[in-house]
N, C-alpha and C. Protein backbone atom coordinates (compact mmCIF):
# COMPACT_ATOMS: atom_id res chain seq x y z
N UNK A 1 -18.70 14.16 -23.05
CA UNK A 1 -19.12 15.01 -21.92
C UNK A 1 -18.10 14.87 -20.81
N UNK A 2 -17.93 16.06 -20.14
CA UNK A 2 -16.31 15.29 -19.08
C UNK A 2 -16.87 15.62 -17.85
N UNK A 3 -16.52 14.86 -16.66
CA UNK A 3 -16.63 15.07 -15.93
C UNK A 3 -16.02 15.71 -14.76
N UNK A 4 -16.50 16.09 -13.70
CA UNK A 4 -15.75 16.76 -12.70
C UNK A 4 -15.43 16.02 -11.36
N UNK A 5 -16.13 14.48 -11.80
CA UNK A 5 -15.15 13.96 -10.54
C UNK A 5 -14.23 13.47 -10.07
N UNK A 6 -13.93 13.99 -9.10
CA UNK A 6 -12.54 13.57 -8.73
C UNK A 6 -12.49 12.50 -8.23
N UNK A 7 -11.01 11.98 -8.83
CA UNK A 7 -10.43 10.61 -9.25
C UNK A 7 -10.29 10.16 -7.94
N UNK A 8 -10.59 8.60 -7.58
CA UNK A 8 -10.10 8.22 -6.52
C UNK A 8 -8.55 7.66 -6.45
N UNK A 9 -8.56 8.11 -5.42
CA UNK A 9 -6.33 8.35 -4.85
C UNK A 9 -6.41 6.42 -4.67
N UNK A 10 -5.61 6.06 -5.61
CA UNK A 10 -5.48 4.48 -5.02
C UNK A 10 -4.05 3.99 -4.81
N UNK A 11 -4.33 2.98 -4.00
CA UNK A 11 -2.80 2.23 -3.10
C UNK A 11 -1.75 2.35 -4.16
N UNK A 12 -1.01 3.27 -3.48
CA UNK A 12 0.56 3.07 -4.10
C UNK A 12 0.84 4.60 -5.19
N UNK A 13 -0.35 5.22 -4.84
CA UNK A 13 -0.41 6.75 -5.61
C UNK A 13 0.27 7.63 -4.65
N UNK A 14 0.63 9.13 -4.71
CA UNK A 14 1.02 9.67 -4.03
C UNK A 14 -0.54 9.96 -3.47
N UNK A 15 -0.63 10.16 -1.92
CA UNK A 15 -1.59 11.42 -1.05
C UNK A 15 -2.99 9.66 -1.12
N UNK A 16 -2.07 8.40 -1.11
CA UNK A 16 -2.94 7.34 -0.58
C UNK A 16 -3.75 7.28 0.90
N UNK A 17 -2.44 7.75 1.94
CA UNK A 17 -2.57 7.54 3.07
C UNK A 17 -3.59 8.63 3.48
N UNK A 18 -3.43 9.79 3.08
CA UNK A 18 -4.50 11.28 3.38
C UNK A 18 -5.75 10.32 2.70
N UNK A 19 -6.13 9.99 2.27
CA UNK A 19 -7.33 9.41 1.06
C UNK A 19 -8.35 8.56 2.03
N UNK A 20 -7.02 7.50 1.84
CA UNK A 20 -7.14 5.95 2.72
C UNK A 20 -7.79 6.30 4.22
N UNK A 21 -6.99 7.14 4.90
CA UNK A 21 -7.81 7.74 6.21
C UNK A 21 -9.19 8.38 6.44
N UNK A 22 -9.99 8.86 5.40
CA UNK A 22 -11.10 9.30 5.41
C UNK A 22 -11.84 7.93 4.78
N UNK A 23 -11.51 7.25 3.94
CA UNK A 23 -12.02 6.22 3.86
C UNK A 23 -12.51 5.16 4.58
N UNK A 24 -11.41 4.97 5.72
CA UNK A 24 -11.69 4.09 6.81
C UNK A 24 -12.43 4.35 7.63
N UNK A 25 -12.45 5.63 8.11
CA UNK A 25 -12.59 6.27 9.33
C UNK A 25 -14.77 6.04 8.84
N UNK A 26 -15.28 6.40 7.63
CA UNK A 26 -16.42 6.44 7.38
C UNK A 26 -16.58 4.38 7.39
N UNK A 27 -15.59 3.80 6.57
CA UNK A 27 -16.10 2.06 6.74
C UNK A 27 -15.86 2.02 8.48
N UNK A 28 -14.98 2.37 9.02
CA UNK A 28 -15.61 2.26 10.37
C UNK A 28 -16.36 2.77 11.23
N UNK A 29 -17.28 3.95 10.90
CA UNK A 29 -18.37 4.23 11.39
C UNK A 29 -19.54 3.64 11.12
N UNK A 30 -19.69 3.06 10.10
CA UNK A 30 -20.96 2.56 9.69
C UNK A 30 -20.56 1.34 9.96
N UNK A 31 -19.54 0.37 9.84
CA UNK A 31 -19.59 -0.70 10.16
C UNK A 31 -19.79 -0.60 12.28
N UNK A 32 -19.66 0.25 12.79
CA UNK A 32 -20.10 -0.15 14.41
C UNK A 32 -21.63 0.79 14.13
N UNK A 33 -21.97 1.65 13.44
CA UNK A 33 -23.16 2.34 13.52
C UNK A 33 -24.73 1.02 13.37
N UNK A 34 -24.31 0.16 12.17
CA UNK A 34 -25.23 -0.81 12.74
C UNK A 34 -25.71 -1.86 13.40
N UNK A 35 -24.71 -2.57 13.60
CA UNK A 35 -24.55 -3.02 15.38
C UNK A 35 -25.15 -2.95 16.03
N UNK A 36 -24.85 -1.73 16.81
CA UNK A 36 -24.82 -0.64 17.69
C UNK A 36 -26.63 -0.12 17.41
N UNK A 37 -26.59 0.34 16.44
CA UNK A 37 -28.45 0.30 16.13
C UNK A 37 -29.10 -0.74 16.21
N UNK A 38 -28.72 -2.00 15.87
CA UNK A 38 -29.98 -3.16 15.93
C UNK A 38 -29.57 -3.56 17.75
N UNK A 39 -28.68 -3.39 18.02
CA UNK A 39 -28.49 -3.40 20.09
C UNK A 39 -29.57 -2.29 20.62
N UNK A 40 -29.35 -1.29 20.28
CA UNK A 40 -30.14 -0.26 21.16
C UNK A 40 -31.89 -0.23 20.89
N UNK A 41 -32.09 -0.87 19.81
CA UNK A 41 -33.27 -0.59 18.80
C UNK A 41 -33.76 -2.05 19.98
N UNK A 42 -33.24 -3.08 20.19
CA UNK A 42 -33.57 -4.52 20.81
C UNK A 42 -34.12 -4.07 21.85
N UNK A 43 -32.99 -3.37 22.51
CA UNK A 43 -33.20 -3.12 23.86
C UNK A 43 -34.12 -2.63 24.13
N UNK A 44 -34.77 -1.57 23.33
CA UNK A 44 -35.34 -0.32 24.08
C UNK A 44 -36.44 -1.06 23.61
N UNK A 45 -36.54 -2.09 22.88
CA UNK A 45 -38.29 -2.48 22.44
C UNK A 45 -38.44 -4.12 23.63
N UNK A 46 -37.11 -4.92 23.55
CA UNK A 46 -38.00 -5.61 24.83
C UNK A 46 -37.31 -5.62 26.08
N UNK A 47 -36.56 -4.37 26.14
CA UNK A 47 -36.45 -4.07 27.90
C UNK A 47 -35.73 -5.02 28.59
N UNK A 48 -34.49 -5.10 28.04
CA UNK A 48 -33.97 -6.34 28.34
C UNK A 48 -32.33 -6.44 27.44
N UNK A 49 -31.11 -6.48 28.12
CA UNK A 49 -30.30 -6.89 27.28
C UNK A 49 -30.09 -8.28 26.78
N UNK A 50 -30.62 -9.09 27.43
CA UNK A 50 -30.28 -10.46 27.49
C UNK A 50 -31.20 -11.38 26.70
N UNK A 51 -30.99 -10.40 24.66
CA UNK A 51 -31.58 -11.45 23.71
C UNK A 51 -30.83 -12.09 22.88
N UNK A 52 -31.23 -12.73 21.67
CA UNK A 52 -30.71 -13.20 20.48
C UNK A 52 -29.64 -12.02 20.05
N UNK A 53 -30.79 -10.15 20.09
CA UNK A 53 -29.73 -9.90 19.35
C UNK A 53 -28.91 -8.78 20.11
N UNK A 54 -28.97 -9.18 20.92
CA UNK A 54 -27.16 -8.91 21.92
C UNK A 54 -25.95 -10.00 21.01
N UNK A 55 -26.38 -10.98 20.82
CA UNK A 55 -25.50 -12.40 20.62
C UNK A 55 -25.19 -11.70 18.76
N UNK A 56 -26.10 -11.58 17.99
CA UNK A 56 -26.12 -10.64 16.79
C UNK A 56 -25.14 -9.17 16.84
N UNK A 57 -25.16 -8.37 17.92
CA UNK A 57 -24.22 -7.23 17.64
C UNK A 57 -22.76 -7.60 18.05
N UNK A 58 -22.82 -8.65 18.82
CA UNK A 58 -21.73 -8.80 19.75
C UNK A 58 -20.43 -9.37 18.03
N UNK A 59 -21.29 -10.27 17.34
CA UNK A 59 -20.54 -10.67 16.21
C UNK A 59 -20.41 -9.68 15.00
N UNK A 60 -21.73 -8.80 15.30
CA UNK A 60 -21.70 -8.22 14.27
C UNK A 60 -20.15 -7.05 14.35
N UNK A 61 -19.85 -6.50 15.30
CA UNK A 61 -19.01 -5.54 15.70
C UNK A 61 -17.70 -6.51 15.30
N UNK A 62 -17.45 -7.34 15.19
CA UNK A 62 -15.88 -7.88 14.92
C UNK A 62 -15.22 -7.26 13.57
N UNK A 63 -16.44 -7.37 12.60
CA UNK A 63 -15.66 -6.59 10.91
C UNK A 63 -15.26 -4.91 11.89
N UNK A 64 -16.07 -4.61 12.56
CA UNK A 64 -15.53 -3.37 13.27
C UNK A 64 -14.77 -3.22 13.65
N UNK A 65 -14.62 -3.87 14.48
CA UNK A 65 -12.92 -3.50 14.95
C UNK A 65 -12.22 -3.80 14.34
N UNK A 66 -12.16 -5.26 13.62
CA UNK A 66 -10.99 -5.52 12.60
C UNK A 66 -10.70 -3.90 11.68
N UNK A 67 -11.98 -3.44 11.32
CA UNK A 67 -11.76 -2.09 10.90
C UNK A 67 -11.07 -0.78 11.24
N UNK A 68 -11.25 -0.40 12.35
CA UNK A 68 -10.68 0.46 13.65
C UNK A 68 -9.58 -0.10 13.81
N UNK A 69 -8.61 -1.30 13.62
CA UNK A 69 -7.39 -1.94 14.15
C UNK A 69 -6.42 -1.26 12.47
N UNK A 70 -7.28 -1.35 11.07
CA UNK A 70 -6.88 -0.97 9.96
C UNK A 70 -7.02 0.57 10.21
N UNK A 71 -7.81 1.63 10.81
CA UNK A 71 -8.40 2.71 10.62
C UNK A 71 -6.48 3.47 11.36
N UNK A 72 -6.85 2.68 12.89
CA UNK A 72 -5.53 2.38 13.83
C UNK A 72 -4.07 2.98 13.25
N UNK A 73 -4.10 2.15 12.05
CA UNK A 73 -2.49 1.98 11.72
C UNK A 73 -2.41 3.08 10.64
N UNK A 74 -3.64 3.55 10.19
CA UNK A 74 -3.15 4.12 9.13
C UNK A 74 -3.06 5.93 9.83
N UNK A 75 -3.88 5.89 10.79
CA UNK A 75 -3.69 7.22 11.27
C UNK A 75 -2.23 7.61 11.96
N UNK A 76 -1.40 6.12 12.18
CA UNK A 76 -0.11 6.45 12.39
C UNK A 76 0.90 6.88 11.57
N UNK A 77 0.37 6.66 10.09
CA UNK A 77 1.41 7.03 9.13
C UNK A 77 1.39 8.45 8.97
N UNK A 78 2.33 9.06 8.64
CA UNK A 78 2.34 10.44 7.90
C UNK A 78 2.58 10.32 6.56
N UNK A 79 1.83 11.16 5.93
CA UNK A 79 1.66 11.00 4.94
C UNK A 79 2.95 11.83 4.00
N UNK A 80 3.34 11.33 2.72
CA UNK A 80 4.55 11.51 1.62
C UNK A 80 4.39 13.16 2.06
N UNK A 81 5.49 13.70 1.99
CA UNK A 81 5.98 15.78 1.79
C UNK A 81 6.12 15.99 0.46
N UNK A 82 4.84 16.81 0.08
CA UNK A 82 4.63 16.70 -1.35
C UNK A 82 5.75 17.75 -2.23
N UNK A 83 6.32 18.42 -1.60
CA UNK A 83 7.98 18.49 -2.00
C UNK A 83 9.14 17.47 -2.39
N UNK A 84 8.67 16.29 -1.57
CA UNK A 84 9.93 15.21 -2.04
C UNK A 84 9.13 14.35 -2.99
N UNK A 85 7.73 14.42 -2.78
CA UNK A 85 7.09 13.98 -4.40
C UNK A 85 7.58 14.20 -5.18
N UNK A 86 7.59 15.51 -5.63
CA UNK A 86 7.49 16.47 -6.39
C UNK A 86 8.71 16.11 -7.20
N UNK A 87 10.13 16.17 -6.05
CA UNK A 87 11.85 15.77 -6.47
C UNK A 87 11.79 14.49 -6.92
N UNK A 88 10.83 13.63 -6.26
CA UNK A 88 10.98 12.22 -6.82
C UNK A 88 10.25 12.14 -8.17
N UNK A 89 9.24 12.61 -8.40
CA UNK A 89 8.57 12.40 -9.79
C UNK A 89 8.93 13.05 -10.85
N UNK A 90 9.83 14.26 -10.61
CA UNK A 90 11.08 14.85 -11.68
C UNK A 90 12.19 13.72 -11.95
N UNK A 91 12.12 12.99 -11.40
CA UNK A 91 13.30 11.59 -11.98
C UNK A 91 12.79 10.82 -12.22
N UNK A 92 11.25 10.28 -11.99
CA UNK A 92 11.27 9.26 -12.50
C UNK A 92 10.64 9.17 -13.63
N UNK A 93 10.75 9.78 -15.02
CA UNK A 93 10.53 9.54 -15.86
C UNK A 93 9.59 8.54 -16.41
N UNK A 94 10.47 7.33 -16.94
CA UNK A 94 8.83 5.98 -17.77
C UNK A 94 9.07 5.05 -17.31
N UNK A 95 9.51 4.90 -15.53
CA UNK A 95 9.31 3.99 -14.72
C UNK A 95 8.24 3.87 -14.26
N UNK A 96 8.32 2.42 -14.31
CA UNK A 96 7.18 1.88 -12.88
C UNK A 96 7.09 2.25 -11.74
N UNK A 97 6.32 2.89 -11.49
CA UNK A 97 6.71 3.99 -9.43
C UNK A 97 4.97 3.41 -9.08
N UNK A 98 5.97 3.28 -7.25
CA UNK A 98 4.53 3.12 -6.14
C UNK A 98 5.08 4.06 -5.17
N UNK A 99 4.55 4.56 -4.68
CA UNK A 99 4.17 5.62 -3.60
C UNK A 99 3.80 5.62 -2.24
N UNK A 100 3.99 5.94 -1.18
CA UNK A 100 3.52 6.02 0.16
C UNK A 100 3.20 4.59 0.28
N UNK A 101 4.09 3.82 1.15
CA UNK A 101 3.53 2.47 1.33
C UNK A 101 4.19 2.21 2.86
N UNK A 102 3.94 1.36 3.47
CA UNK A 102 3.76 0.84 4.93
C UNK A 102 3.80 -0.82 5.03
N UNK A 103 5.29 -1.40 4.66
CA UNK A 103 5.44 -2.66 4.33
C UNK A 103 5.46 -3.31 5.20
N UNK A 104 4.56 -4.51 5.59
CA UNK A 104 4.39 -5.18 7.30
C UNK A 104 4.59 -6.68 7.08
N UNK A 105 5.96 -6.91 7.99
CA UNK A 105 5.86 -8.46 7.94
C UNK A 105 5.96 -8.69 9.64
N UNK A 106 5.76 -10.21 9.55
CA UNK A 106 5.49 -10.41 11.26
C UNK A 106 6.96 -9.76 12.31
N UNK A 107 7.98 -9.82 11.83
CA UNK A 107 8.75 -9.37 12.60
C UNK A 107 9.26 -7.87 12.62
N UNK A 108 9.07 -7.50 11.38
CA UNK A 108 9.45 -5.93 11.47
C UNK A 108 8.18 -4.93 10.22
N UNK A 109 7.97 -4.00 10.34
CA UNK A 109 7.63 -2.84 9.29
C UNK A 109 8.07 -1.73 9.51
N UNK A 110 7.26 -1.18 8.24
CA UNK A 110 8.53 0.17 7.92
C UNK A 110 7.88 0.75 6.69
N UNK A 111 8.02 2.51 6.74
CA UNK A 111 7.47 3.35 5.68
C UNK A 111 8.48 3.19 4.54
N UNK A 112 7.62 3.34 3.33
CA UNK A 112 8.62 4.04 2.22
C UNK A 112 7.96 4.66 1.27
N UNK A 113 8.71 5.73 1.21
CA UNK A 113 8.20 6.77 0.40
C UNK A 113 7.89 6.87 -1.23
N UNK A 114 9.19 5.50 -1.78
CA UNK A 114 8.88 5.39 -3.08
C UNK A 114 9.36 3.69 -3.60
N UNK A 115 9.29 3.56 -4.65
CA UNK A 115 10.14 2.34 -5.30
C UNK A 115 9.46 2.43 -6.48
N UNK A 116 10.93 2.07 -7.47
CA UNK A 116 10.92 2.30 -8.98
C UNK A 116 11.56 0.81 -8.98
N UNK A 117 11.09 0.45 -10.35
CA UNK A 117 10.66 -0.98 -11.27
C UNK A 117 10.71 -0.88 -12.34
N UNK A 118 11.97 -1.27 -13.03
CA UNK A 118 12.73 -1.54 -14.17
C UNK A 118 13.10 -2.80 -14.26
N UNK A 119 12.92 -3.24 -15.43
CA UNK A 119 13.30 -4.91 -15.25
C UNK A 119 13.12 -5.58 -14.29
N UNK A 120 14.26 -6.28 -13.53
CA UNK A 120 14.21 -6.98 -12.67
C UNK A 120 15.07 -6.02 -11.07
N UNK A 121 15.12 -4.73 -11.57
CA UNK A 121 15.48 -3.98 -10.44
C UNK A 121 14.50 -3.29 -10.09
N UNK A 122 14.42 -3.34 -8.89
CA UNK A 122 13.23 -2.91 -7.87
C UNK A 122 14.08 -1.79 -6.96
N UNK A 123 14.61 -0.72 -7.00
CA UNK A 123 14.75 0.20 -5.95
C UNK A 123 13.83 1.28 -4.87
N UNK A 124 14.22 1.30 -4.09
CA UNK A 124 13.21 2.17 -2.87
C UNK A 124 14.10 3.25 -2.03
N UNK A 125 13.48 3.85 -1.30
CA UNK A 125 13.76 5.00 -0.85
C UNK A 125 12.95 5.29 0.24
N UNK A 126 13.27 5.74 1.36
CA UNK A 126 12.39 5.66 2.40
C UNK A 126 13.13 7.08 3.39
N UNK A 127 12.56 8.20 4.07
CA UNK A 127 12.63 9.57 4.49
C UNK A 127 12.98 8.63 6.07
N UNK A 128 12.86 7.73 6.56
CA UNK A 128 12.28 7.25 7.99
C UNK A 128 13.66 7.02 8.18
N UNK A 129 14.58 7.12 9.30
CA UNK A 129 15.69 6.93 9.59
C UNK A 129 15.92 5.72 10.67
N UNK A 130 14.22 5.53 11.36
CA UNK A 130 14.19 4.04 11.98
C UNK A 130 13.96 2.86 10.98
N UNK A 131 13.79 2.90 9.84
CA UNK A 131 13.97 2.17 9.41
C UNK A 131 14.61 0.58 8.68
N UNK A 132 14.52 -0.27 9.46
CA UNK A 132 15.86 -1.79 8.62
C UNK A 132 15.50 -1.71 7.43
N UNK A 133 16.26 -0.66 6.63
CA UNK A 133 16.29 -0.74 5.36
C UNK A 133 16.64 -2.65 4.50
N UNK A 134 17.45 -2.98 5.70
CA UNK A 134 18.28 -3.98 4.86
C UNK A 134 17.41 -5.56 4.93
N UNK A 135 16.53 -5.11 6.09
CA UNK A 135 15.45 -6.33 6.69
C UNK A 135 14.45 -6.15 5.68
N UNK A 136 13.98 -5.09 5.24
CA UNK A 136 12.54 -4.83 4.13
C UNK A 136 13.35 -5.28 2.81
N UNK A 137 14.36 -5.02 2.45
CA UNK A 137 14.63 -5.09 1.03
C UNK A 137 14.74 -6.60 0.87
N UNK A 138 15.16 -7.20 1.77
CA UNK A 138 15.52 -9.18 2.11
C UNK A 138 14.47 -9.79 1.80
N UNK A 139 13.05 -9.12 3.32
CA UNK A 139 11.82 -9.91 3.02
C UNK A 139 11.16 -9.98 2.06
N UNK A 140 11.11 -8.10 1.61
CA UNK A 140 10.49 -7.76 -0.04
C UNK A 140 10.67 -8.87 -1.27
N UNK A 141 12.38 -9.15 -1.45
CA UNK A 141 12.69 -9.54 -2.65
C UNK A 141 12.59 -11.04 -2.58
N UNK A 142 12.77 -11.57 -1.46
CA UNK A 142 12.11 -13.34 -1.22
C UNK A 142 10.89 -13.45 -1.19
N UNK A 143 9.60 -12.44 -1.25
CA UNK A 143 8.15 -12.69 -1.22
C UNK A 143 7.99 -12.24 -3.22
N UNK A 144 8.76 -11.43 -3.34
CA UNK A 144 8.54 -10.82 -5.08
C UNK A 144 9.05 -12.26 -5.42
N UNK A 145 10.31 -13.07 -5.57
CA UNK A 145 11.15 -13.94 -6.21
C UNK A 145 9.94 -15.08 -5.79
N UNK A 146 9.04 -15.56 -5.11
CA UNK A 146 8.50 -16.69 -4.56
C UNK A 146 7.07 -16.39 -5.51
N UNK A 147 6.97 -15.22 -6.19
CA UNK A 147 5.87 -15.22 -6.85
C UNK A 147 6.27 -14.93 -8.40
N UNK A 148 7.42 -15.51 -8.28
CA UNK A 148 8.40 -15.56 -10.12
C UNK A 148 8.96 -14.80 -10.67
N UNK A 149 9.42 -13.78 -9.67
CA UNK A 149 10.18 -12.79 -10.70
C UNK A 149 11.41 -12.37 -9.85
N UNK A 150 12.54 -12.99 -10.60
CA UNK A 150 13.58 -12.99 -10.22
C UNK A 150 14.52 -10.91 -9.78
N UNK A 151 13.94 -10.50 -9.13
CA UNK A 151 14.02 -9.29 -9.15
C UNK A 151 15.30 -9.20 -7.90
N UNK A 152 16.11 -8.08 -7.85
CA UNK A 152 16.74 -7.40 -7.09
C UNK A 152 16.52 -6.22 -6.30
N UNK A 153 16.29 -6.27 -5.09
CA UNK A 153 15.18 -5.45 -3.86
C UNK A 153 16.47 -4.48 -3.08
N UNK A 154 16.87 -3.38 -3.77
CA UNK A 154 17.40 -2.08 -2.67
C UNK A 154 16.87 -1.07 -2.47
N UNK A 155 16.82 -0.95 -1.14
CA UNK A 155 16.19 0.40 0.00
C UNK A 155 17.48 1.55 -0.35
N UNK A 156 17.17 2.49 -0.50
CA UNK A 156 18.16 3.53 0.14
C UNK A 156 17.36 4.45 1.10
N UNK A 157 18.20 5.55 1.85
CA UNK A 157 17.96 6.09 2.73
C UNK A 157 18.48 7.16 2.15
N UNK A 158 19.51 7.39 1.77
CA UNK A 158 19.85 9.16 0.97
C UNK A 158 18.99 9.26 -0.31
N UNK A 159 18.23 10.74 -0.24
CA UNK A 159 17.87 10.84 -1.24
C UNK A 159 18.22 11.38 -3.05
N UNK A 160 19.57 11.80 -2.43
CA UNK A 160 20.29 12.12 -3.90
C UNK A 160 20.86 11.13 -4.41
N UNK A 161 21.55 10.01 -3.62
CA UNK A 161 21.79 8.67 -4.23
C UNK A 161 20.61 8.09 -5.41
N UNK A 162 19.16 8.37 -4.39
CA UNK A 162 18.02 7.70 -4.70
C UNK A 162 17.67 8.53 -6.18
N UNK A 163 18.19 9.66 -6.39
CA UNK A 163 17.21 10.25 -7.41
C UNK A 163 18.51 10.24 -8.55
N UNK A 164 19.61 9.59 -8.38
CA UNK A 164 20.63 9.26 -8.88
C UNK A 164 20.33 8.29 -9.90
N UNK A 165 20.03 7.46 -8.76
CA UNK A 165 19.74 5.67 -9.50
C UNK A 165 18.33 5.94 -10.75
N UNK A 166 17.62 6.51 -10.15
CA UNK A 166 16.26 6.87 -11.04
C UNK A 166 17.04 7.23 -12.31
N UNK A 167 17.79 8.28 -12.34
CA UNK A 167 18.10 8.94 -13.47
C UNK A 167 18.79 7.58 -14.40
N UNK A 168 19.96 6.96 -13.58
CA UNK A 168 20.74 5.93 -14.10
C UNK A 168 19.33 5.06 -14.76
N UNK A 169 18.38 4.42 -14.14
CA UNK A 169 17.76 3.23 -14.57
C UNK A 169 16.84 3.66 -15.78
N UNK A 170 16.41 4.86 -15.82
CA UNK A 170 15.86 5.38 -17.13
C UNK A 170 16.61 5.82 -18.51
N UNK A 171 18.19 6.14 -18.41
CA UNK A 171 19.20 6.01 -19.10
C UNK A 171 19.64 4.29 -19.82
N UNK A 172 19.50 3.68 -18.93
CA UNK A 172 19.24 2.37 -19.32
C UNK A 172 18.42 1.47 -19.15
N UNK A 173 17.23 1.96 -19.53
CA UNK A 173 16.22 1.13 -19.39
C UNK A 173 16.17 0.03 -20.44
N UNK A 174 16.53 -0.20 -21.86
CA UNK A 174 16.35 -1.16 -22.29
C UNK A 174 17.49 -1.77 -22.03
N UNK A 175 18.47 -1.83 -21.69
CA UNK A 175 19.55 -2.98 -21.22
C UNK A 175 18.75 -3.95 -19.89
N UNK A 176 18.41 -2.72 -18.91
CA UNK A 176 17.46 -3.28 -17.70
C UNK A 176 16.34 -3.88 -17.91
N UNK A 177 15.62 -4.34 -19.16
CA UNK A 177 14.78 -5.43 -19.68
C UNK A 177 15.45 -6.20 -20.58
N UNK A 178 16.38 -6.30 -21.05
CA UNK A 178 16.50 -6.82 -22.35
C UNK A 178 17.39 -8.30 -21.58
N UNK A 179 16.60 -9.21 -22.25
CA UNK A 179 17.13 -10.34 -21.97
C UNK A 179 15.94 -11.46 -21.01
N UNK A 180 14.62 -10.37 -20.19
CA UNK A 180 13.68 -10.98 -19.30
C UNK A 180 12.74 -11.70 -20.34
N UNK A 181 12.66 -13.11 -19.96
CA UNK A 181 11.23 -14.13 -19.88
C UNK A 181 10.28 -13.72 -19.67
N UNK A 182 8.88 -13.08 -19.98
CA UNK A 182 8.04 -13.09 -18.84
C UNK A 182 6.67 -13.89 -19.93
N UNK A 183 5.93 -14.39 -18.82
CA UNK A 183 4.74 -15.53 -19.15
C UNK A 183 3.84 -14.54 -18.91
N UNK A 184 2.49 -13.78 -19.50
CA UNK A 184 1.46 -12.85 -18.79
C UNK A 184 0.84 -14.22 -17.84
N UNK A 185 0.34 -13.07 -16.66
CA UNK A 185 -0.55 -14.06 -15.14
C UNK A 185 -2.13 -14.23 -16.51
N UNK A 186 -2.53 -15.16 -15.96
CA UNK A 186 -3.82 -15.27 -16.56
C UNK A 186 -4.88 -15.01 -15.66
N UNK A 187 -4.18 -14.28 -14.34
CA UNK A 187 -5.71 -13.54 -13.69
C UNK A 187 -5.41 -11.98 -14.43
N UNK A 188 -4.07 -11.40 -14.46
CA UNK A 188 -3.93 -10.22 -14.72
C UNK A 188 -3.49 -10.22 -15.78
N UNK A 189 -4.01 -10.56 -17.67
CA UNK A 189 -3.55 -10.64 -18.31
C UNK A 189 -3.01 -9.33 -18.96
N UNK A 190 -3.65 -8.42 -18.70
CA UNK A 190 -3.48 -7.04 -19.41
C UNK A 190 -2.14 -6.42 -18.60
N UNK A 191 -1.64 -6.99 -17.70
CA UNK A 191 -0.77 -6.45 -16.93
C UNK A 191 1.02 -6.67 -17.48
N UNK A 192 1.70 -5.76 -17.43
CA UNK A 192 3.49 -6.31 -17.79
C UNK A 192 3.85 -6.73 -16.74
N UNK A 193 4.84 -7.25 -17.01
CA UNK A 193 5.79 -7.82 -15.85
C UNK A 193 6.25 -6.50 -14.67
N UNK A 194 6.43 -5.59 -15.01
CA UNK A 194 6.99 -4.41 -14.49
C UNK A 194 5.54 -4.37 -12.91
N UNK A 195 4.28 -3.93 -13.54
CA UNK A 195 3.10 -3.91 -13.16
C UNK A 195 2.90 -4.77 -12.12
N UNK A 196 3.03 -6.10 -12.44
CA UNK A 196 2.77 -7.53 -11.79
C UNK A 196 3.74 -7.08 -10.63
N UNK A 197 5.07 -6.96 -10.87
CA UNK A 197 5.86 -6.86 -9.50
C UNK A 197 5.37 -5.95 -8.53
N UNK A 198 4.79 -4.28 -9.12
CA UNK A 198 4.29 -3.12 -8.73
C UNK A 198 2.98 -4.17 -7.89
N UNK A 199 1.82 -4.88 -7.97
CA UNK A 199 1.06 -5.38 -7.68
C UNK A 199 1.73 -6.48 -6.55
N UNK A 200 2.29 -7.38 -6.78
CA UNK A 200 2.79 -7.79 -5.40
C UNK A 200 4.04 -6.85 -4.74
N UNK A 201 4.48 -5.96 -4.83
CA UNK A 201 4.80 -4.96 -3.65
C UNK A 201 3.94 -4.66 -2.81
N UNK A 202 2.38 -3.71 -3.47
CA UNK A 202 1.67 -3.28 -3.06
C UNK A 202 0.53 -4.41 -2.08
N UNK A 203 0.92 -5.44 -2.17
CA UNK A 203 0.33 -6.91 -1.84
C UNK A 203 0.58 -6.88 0.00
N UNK A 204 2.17 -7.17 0.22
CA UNK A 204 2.34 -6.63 1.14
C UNK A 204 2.62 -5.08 1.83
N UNK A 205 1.89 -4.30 1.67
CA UNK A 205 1.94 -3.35 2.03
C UNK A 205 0.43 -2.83 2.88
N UNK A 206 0.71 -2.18 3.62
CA UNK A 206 -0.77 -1.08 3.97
C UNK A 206 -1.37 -0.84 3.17
C-alpha cells in the first residue's frame, strides 16, 4: 500500500534549513505555550503572582529559550539556491554528499553549501564569500581525525573548480578507497566509513 507522506527533510539534505525552521519555530511555541499556561492559569486562580508556580514557569521557560536561541540562528541562514543544487547534484554522482550546513566552533562559523566524501577526502564548497574557508577546513579535519579517520578537509569557494573535483573524485573513486582500514563503530554498525565521517561533519554543524 504506498503512501503519500511526505518524507521528512533531514540534517544535511538539501531544503534542511526551509524544514528545520518550521520545525523550531512550532518546538518553540509549545515549549513557552506551557509555561506560560500553568503562570496565567496560577495566577488567575489564586490572585497572586507570588507562588510555587511562578518558581515552576520561571524554570520551565529555559528549554524555551534555549529553543528560540536555536529557532534564532536558523532563521539567519538562507537557505541552498536550488539551481546550484541542482549543478551540484549533476556531479556528484556515488558520493557521499551533505548539504546546507552551518559549521560552529567557538571562534569562528560559517555556511556551506555542500561536501563530498570519498575515502579519506572530504571536499566542500561554500557560495558565502565571508567565509575562512581555510579556518573551517583546519577545525573540521582536527575534530573528523580526533574521532579516527584520518581524512583530508578542503573548502573551495569557486564553484567550477568545486564541480571539477566532484567529477575527478568519482573518476577515481576506487584508488580514493583503496588501501583504507576501517573498524565498523559498534554504536553505528550498519554505517561505512564514508557515512561515519558524513555523521561527524553533520555533528558539528547546525
Amino acid at each position: 500500500m504506498s503512501s503519500n507522506k511526505k518524507k521528512k527533510v533531514q540534517k544535511g539534505e538539501f531544503g534542511y534549513f526551509s524544514a528545520a525552521k518550521k520545525r523550531q519555530a512550532l518546538i518553540t511555541g509549545v515549549l513557552f505555550a506551557v509555561p506560560l499556561f500553568i503562570f496565567f492559569t496560577a495566577w488567575m486562580y489564586f490572585k497572586s503572582r507570588m507562588t510555587v508556580w511562578t518558581v515552576i514557569t520561571t524554570v520551565g521557560c529555559l528549554p524555551a529559550c534555549k529553543a528560540a536561541v536555536t529557532l534564532i540562528m536558523l532563521l539567519m541562514r538562507k537557505p541552498m539556491k536550488a539551481d546550484l543544487y541542482k549543478q551540484i547534484a549533476s556531479h556528484a554522482g556515488s558520493l557521499e554528499m551533505v548539504y546546507e550546513m552551518y559549521m560552529t566552533f567557538y571562534e569562528k562559523s560559517g555556511y556551506l553549501d555542500a561536501f563530498a566524501i570519498c575515502g579519506n577526502q572530504v571536499v566542500g564548497y561554500t557560495s558565502d564569500s565571508s567565509v575562512d574557508a581555510a579556518f573551517l577546513e583546519q577545525e573540521a579535519q582536527k575534530i573528523i581525525r580526533k574521532n579516527g579517520y584520518k581524512v583530508n578537509v578542503k573548502i573551495l569557494k569557486d564553484l567550477r573548480p568545486y564541480l571539477e573535483r566532484l567529477d575527478s573524485m568519482n573518476e577515481h573513486m576506487d584508488s580514493l578507497r583503496e588501501g583504507i582500514k576501517f573498524v565498523p563503530d559498534e554504536t553505528y554498525p550498519d554505517l561505512s566509513c564514508e557515512e561515519l565521517i558524513k555523521h561527524t561533519i553533520l555533528a558539528i554543524c547546525l
